[in-house]
Protein backbone atom coordinates (compact mmCIF):
# COMPACT_ATOMS: atom_id res chain seq x y z
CA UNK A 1 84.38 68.80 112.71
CA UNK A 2 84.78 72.73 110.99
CA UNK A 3 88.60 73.07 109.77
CA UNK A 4 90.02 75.90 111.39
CA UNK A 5 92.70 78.63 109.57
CA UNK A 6 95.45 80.03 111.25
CA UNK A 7 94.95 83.84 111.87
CA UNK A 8 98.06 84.65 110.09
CA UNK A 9 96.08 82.80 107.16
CA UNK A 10 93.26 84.81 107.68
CA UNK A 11 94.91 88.12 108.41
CA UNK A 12 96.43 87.88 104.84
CA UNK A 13 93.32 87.40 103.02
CA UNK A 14 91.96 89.71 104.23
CA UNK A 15 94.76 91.90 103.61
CA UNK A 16 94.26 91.15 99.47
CA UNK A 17 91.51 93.87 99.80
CA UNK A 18 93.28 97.17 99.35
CA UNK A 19 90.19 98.76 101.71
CA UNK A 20 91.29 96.34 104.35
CA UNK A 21 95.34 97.00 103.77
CA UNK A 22 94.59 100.77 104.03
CA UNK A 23 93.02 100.51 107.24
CA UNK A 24 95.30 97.89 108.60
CA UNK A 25 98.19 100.36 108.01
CA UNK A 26 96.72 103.10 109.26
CA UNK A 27 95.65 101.56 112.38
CA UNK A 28 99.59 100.23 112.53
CA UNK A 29 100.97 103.95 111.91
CA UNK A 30 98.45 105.00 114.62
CA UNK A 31 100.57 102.71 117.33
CA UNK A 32 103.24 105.09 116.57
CA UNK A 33 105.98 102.37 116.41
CA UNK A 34 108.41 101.55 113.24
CA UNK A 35 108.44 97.63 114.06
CA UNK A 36 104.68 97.31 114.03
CA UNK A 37 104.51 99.29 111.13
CA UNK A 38 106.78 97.54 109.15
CA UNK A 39 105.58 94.78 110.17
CA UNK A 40 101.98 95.40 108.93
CA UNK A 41 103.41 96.51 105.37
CA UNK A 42 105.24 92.95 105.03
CA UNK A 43 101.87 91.34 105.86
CA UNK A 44 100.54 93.62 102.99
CA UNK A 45 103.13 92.58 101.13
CA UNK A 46 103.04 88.87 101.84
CA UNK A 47 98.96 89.09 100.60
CA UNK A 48 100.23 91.20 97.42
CA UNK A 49 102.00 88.52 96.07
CA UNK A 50 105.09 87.70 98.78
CA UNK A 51 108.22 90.00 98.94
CA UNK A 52 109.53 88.61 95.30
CA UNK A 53 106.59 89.60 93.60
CA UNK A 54 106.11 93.17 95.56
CA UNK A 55 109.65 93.66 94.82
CA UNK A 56 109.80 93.44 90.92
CA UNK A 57 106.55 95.25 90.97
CA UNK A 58 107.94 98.06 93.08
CA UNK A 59 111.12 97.80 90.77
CA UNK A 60 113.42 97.34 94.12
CA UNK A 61 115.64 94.35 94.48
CA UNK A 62 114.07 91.89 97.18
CA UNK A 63 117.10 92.36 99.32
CA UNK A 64 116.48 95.64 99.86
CA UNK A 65 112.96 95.50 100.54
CA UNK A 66 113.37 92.85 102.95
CA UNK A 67 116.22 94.73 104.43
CA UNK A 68 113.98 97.60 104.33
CA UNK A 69 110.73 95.95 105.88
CA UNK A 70 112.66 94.10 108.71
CA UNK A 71 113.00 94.80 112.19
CA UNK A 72 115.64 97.40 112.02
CA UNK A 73 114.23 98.41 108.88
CA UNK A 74 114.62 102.57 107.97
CA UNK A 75 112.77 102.78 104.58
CA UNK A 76 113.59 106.21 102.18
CA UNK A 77 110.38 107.93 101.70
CA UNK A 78 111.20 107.61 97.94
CA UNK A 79 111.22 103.53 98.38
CA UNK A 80 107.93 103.73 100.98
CA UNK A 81 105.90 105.45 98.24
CA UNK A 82 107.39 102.89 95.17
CA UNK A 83 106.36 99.94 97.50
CA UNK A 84 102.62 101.01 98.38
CA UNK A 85 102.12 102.05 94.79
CA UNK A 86 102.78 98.88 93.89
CA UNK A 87 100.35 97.55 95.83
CA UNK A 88 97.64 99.67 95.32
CA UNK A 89 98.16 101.92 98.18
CA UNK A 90 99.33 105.35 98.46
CA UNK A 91 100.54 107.83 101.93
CA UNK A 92 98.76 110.72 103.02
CA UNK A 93 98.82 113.00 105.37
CA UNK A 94 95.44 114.29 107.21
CA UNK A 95 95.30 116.84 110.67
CA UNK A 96 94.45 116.02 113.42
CA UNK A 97 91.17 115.89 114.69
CA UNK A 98 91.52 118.74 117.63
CA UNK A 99 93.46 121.13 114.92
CA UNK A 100 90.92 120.89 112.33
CA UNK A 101 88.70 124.62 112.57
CA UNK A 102 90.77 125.97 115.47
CA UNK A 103 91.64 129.26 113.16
């Protein structure tokens, strides 16, 4: 018989690769909903290291980021960029599709 993971397990190994963690945001930003993403960024965060780790990395106290990263969560830019940098990961801004070439 195979041993089975969890997909919680699986989701953040996966999530270690900072290709994967990119897209996975992205594709949580694209559901246009603050809960989902901040819930995808403390997955990322679990599979950088778990919220202590991120935290001192990110130089922010790890009450504030979980404050920050839960439910009600309302994260300062400022904060947002110090916590992806510290995992690799960085915020852009691209147009969209249908305004690209429209001049």
């Amino acid at each position: 018989m195979t041993k089975t993971t969890a997909y919680q397990d699986d989701l953040i190994e996966a999530l270690k690769d900072p290709c994967e963690a990119a897209a996975y945001l992205n594709a949580a930003m694209e559901e246009g909903d603050r809960e989902v993403f901040l819930l995808a960024l403390r997955n990322v965060a679990e599979a950088n290291g778990g919220m202590g780790a991120v935290a001192t990395k990110a130089e922010l106290s790890r009450e504030s980021l979980y404050r920050m990263l839960s439910k009600r969560g309302n994260p300062e830019i400022r904060s947002l960029f110090r916590l992806l940098h510290s995992m690799g990961l960085r915020l852009a801004v691209e147009a969209e599709p249908h305004a690209c070439g429209t001049r």
